[in-house]
PDB file of N, CA and C in Angstrom:
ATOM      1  N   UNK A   1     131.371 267.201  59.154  1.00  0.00           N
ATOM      2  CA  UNK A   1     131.614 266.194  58.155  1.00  0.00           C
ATOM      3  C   UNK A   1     130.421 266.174  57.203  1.00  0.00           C
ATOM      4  N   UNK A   2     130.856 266.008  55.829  1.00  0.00           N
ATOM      5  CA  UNK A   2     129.813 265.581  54.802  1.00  0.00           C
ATOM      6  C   UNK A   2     130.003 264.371  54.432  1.00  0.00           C
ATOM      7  N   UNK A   3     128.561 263.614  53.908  1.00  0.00           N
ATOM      8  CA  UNK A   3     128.402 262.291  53.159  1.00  0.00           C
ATOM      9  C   UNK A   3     127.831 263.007  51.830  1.00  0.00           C
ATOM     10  N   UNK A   4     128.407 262.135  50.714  1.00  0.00           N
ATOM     11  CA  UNK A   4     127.831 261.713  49.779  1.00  0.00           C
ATOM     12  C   UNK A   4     126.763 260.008  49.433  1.00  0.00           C
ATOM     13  N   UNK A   5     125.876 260.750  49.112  1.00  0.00           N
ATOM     14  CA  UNK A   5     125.241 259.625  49.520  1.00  0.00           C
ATOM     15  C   UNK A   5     124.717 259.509  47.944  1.00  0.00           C
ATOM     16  N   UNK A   6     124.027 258.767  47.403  1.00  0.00           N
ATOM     17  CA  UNK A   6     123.190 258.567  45.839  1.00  0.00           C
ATOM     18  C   UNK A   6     121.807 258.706  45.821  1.00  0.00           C
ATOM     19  N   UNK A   7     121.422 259.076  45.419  1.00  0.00           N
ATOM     20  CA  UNK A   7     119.563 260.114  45.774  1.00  0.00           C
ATOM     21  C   UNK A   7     118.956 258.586  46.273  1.00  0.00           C
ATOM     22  N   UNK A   8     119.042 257.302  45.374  1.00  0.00           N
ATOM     23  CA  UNK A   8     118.399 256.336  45.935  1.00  0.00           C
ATOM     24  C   UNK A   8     118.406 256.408  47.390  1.00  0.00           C
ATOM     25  N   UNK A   9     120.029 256.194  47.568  1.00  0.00           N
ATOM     26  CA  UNK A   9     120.034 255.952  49.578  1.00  0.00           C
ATOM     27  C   UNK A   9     119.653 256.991  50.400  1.00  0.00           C
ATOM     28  N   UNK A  10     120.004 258.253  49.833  1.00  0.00           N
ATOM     29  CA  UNK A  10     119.233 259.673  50.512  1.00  0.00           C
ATOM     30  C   UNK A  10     117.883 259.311  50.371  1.00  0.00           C
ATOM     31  N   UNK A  11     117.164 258.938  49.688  1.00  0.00           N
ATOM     32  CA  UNK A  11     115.224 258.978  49.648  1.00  0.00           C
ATOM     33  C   UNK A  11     114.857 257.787  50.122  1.00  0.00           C
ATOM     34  N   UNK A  12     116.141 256.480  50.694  1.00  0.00           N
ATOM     35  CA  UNK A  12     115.458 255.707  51.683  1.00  0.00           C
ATOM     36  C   UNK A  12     115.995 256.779  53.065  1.00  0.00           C
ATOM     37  N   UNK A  13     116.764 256.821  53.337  1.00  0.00           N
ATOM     38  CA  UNK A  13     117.151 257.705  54.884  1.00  0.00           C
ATOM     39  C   UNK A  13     116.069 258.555  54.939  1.00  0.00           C
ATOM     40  N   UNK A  14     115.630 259.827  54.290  1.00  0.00           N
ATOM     41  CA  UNK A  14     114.431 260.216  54.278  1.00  0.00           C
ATOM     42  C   UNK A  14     113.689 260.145  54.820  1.00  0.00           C
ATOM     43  N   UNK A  15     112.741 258.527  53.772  1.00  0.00           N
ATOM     44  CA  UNK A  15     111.666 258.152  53.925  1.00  0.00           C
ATOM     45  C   UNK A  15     111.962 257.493  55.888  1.00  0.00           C
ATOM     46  N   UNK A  16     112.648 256.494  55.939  1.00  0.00           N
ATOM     47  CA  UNK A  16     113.176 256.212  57.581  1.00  0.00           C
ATOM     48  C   UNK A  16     113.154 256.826  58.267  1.00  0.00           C
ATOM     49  N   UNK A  17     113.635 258.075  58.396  1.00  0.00           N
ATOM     50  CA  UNK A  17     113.517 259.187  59.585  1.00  0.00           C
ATOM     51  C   UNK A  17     112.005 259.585  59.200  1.00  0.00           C
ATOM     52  N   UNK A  18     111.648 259.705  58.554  1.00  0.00           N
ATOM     53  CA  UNK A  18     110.297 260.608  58.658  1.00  0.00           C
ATOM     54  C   UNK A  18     109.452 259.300  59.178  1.00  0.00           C
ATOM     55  N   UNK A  19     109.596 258.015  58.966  1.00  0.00           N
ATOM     56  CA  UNK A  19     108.889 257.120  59.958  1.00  0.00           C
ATOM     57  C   UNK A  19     109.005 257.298  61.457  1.00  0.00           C
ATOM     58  N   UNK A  20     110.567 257.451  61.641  1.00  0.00           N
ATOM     59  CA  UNK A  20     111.048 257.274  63.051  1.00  0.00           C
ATOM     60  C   UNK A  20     110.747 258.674  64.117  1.00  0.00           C
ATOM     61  N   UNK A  21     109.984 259.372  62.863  1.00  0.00           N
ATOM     62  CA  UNK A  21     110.355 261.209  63.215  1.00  0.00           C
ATOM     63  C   UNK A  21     110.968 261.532  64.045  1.00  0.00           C
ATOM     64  N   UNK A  22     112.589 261.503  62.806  1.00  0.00           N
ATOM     65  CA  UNK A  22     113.828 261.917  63.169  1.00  0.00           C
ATOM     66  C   UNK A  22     114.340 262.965  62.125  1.00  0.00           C
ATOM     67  N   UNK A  23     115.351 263.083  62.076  1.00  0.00           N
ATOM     68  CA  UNK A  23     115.972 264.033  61.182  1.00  0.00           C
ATOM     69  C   UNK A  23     116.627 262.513  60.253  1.00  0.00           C
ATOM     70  N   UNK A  24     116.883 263.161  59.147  1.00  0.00           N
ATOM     71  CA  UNK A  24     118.305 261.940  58.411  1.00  0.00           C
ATOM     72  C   UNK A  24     119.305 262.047  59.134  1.00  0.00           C
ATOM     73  N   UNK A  25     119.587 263.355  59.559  1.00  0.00           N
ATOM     74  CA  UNK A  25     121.266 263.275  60.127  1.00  0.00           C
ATOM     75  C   UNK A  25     121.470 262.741  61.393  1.00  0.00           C
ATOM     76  N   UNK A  26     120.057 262.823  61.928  1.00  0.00           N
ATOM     77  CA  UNK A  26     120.178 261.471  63.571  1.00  0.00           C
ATOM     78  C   UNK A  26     120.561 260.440  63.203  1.00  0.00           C
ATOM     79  N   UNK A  27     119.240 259.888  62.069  1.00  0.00           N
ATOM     80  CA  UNK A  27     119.319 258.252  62.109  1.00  0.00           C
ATOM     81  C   UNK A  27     120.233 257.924  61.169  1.00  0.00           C
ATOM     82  N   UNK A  28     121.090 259.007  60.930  1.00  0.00           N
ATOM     83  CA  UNK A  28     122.450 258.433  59.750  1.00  0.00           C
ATOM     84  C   UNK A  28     123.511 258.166  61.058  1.00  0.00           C
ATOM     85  N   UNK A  29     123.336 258.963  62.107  1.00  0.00           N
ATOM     86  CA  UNK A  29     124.199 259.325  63.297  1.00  0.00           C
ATOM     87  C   UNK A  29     123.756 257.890  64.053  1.00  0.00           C
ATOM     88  N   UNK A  30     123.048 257.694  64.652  1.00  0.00           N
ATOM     89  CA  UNK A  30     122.825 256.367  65.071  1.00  0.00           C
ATOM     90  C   UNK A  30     123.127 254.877  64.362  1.00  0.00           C
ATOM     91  N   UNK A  31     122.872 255.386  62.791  1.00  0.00           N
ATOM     92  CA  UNK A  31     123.669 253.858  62.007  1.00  0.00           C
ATOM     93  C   UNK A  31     124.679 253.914  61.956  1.00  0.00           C
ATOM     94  N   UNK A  32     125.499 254.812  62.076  1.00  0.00           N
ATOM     95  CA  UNK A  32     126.967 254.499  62.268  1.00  0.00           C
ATOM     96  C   UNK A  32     126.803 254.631  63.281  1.00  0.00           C
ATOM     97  N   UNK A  33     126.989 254.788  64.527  1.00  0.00           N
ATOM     98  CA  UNK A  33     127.209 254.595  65.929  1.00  0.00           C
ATOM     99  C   UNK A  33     126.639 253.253  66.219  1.00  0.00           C
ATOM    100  N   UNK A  34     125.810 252.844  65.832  1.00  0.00           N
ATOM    101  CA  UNK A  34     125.776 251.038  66.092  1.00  0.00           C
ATOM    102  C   UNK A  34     126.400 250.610  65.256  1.00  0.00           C
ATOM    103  N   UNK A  35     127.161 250.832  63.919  1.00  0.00           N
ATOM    104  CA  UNK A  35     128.049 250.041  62.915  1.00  0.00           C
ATOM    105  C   UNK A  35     129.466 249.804  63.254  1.00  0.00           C
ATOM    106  N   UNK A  36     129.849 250.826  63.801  1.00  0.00           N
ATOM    107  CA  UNK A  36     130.966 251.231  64.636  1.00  0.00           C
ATOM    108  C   UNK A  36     130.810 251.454  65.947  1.00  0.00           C
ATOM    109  N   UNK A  37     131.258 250.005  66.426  1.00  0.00           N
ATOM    110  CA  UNK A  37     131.089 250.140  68.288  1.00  0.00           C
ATOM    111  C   UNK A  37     131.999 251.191  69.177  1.00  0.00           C
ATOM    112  N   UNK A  38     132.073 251.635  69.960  1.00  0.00           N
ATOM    113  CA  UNK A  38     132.539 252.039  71.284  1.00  0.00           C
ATOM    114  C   UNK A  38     133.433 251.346  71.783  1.00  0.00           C
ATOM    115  N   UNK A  39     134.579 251.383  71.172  1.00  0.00           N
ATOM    116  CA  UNK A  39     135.775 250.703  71.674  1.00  0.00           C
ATOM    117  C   UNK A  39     135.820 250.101  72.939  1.00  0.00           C
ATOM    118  N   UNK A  40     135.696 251.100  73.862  1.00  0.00           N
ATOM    119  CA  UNK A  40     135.684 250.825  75.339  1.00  0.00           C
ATOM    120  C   UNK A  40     134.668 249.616  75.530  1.00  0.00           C
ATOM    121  N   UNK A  41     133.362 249.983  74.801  1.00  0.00           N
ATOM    122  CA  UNK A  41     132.323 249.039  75.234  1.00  0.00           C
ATOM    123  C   UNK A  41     132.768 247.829  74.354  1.00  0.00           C
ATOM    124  N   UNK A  42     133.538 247.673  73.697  1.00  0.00           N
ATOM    125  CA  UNK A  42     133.867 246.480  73.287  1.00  0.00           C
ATOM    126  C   UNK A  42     134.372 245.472  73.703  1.00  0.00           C
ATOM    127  N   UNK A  43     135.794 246.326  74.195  1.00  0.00           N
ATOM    128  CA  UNK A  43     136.696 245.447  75.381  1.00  0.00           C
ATOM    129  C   UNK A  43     136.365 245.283  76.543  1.00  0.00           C
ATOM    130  N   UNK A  44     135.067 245.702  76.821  1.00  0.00           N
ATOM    131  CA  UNK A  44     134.143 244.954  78.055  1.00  0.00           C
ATOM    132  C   UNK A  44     133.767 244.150  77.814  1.00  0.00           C
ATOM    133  N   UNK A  45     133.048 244.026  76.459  1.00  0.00           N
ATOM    134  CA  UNK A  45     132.043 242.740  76.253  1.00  0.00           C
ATOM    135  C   UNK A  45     133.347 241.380  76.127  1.00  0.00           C
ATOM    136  N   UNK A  46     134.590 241.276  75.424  1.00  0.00           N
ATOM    137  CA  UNK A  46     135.193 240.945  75.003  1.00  0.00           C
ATOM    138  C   UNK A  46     135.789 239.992  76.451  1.00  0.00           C
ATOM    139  N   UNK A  47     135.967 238.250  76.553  1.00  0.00           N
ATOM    140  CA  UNK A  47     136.257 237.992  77.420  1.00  0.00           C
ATOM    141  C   UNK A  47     135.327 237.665  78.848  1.00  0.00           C
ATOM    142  N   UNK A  48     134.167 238.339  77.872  1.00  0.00           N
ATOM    143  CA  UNK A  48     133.132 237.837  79.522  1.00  0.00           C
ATOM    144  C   UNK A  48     133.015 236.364  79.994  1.00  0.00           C
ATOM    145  N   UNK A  49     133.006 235.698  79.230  1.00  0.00           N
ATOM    146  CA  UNK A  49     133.164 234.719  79.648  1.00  0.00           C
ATOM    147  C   UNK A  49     134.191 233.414  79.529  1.00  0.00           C
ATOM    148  N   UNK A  50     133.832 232.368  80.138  1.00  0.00           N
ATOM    149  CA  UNK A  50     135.098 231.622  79.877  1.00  0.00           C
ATOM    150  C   UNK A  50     134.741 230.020  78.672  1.00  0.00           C
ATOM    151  N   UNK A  51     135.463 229.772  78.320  1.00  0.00           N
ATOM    152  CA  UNK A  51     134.999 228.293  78.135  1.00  0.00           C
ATOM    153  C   UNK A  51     135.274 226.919  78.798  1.00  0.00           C
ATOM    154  N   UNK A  52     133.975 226.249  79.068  1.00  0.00           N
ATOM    155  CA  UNK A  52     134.200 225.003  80.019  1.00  0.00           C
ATOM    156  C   UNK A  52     134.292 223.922  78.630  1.00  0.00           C
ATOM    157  N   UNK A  53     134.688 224.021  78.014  1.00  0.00           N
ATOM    158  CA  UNK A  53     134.535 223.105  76.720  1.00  0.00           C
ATOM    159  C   UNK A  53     136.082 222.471  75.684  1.00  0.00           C
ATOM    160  N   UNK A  54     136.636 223.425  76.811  1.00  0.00           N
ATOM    161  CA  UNK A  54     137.738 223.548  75.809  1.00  0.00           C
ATOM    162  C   UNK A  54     138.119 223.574  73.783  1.00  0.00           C
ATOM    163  N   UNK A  55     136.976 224.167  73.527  1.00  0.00           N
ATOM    164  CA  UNK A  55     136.978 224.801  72.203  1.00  0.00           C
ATOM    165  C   UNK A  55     137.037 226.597  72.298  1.00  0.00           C
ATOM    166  N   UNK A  56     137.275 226.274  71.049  1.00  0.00           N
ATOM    167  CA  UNK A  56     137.551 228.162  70.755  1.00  0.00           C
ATOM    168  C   UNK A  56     136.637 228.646  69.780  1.00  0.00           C
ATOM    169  N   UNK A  57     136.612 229.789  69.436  1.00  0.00           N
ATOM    170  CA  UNK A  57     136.210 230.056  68.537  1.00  0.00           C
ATOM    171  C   UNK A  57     136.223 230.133  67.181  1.00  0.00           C
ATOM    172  N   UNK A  58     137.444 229.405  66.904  1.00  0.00           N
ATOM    173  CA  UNK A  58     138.033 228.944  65.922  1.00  0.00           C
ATOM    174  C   UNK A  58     136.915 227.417  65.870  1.00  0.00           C
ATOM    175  N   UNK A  59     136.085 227.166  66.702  1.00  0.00           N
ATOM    176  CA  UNK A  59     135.142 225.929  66.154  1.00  0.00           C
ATOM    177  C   UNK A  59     133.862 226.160  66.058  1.00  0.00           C
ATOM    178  N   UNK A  60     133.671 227.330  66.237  1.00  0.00           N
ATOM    179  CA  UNK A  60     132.695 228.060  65.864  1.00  0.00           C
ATOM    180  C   UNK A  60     131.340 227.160  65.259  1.00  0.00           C
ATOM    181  N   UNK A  61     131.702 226.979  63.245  1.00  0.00           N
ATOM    182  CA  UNK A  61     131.059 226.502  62.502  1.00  0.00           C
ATOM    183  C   UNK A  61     130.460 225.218  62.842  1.00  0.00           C
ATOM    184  N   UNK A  62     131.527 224.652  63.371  1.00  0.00           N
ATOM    185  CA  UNK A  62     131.561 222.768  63.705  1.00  0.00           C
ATOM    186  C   UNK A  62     130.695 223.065  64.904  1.00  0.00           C
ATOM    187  N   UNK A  63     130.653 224.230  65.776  1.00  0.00           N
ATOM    188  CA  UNK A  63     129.851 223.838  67.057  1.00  0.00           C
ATOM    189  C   UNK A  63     128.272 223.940  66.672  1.00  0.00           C
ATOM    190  N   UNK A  64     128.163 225.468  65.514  1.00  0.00           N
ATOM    191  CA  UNK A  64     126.820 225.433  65.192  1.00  0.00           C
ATOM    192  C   UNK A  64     126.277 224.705  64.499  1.00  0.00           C
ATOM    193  N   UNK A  65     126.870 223.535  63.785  1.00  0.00           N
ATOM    194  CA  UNK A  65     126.216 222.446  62.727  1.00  0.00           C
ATOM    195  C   UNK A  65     126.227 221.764  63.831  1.00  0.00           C
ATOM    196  N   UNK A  66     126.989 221.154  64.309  1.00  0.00           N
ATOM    197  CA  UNK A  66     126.285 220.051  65.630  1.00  0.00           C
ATOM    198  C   UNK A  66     124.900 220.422  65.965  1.00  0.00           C
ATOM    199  N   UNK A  67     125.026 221.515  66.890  1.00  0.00           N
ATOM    200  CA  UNK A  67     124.023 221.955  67.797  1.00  0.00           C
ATOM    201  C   UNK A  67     122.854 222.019  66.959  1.00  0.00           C
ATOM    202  N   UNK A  68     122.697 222.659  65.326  1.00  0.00           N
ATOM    203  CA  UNK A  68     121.638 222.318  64.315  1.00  0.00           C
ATOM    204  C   UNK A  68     121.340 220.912  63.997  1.00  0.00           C
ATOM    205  N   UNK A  69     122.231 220.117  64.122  1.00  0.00           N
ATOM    206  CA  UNK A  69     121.979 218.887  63.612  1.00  0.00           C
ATOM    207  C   UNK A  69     122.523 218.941  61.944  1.00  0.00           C
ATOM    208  N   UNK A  70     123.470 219.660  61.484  1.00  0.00           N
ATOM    209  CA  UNK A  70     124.120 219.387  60.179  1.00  0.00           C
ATOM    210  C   UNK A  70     124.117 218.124  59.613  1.00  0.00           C
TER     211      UNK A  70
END
């Protein structure tokens, strides 16, 4: 596979791998592989736990402004 990329974002990847001393095509390979999860490892994480609260995640917002003090 090829990317097109725009010299800007190629000469940050670059400059990044040559920090990380990597290649670009690792640490392009590793940002998509953490951008795009592992299916499998998804539907593991997915469900671990339960709720004793009887809210969903659909209250998401309302739970984190409480808990901040909104």
């Amino acid at each position: 596979m090829s990317l097109s990329l725009s010299s800007e974002v190629e000469a940050r990847l670059r400059e990044e791998a040559a920090k990380r001393d990597v290649t670009p095509e690792e640490l392009a390979t590793r940002a998509i592989e953490e951008y795009i999860p592992d299916r499998p490892a998804l539907r593991a994480f997915i469900g671990m736990g339960a709720s004793t609260s009887g809210r969903s995640a659909a209250d998401a917002e309302e739970m984190l402004a409480e808990g901040f003090g909104r």
